[in-house]
C-alpha atoms as a PDB file:
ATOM      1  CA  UNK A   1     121.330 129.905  83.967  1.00  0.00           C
ATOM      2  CA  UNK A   2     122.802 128.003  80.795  1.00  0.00           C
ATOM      3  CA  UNK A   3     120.714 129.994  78.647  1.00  0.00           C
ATOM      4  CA  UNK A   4     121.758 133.278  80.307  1.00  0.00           C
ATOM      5  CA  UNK A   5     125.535 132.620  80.302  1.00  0.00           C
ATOM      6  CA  UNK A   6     125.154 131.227  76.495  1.00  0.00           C
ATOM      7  CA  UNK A   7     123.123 134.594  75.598  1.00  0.00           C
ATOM      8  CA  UNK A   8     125.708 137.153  77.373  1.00  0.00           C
ATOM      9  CA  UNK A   9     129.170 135.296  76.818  1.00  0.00           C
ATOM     10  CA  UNK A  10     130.671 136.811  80.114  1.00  0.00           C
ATOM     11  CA  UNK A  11     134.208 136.694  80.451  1.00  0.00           C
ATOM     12  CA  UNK A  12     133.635 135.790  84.672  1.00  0.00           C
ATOM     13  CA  UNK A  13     130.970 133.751  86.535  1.00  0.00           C
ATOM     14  CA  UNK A  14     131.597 133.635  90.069  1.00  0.00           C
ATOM     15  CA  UNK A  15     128.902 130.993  91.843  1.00  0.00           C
ATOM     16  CA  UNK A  16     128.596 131.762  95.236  1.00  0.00           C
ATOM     17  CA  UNK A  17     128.057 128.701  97.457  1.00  0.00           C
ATOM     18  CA  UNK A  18     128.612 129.836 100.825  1.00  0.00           C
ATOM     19  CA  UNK A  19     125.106 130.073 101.557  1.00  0.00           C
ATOM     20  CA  UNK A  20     124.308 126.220 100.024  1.00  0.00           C
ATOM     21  CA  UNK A  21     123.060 124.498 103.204  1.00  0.00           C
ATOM     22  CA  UNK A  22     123.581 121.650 101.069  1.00  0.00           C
ATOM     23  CA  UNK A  23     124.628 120.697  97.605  1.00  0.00           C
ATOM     24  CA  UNK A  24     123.602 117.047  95.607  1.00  0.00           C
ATOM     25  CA  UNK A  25     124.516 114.781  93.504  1.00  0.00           C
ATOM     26  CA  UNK A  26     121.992 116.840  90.871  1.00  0.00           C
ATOM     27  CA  UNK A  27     123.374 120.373  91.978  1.00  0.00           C
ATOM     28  CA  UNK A  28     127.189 118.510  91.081  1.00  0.00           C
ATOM     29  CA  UNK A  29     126.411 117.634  87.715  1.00  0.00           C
ATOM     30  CA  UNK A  30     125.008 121.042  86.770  1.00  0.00           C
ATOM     31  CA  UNK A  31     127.893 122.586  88.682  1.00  0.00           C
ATOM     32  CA  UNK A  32     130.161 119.994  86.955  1.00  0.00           C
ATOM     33  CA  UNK A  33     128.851 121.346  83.380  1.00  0.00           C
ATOM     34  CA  UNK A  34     128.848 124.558  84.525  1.00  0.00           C
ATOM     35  CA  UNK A  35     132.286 124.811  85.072  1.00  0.00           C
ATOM     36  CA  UNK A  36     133.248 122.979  82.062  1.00  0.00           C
ATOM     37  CA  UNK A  37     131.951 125.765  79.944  1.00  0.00           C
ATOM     38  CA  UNK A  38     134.302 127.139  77.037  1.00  0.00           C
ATOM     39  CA  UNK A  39     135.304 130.939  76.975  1.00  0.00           C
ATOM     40  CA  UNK A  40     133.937 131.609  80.327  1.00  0.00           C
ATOM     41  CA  UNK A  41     136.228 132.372  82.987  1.00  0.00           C
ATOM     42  CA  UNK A  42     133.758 130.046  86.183  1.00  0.00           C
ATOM     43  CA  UNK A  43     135.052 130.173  89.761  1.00  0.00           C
ATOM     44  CA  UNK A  44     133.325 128.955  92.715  1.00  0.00           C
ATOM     45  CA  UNK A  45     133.015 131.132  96.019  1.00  0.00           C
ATOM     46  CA  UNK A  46     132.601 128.853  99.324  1.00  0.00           C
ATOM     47  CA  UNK A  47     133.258 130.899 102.772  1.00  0.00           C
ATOM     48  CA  UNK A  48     133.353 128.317 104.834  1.00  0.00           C
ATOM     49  CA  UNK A  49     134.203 124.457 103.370  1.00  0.00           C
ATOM     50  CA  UNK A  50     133.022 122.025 105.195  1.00  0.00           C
ATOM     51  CA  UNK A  51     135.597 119.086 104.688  1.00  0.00           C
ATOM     52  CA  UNK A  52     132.969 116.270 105.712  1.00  0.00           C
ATOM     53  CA  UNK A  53     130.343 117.754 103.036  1.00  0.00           C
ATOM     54  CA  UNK A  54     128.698 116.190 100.136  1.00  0.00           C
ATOM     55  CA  UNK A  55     130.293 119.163  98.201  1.00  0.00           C
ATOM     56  CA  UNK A  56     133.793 119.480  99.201  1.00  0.00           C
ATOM     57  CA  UNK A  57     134.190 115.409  99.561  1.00  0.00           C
ATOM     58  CA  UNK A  58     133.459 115.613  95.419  1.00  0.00           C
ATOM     59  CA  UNK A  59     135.904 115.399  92.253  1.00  0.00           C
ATOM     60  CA  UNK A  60     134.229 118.930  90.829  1.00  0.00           C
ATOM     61  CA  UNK A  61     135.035 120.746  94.005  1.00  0.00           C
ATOM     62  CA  UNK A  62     138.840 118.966  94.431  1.00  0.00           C
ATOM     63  CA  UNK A  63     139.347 119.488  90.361  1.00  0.00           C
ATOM     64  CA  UNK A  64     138.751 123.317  91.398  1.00  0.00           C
ATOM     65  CA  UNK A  65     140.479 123.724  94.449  1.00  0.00           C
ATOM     66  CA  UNK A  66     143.641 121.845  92.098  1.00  0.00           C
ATOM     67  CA  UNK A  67     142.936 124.779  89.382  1.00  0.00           C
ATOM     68  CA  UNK A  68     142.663 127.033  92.448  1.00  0.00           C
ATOM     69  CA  UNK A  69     138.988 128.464  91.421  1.00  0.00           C
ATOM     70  CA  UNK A  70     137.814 128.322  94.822  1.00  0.00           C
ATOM     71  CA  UNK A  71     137.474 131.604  96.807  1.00  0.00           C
ATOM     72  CA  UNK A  72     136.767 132.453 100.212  1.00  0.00           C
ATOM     73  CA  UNK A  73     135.130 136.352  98.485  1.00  0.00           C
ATOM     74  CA  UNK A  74     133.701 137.592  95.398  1.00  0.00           C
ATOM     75  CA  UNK A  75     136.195 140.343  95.870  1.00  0.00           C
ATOM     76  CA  UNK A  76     139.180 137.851  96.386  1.00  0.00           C
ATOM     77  CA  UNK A  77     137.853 135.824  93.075  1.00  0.00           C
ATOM     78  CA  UNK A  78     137.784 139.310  91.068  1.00  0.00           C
ATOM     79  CA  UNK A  79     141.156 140.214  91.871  1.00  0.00           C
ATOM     80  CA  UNK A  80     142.842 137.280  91.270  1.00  0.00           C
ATOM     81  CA  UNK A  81     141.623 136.373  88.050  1.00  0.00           C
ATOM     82  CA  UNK A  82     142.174 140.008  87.159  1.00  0.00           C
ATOM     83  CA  UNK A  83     146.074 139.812  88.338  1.00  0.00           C
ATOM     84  CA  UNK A  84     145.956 136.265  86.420  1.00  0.00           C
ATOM     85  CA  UNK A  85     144.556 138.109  83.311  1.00  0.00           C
ATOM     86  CA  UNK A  86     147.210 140.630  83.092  1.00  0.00           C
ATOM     87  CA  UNK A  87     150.289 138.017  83.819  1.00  0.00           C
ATOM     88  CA  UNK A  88     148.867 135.546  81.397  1.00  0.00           C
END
């Protein structure tokens, strides 16, 4: 996924979580890098955050609910980094 992101330079990755039965400590340091990346706009989509969770009890996932890049939607991600793009 590094490579791929590295290779295409997007502008927006949205990783979708809401389907994650479960997430790691592994899976938090990759998402941890992931979202650290430079020149990438990275939000995380989660549905349905389960409070007592592995995930949502972690410093990555507070850090991004704090930078509010944590969406209930794709669409709901999309729009509001669009609306933050044009006010910014």
């Amino acid at each position: 996924m590094f490579d791929k992101i590295n290779l295409d330079q997007p502008e927006f990755v949205g990783v979708n979580l809401s389907r994650a039965l479960f997430v790691d400590i592994d899976g938090l340091i990759v998402l941890k890098q992931l979202f650290a990346k430079k020149n990438t706009n990275v939000v995380m989509i989660l549905q349905n955050p389960d409070p007592n969770s592995v995930l949502c009890k972690s410093p990555v996932y507070q850090n991004l609910k704090d930078q509010e890049k944590v969406y209930a939607s794709m669409s709901e991600a999309q729009s509001s980094c669009a609306t933050k793009g044009k006010s910014a």
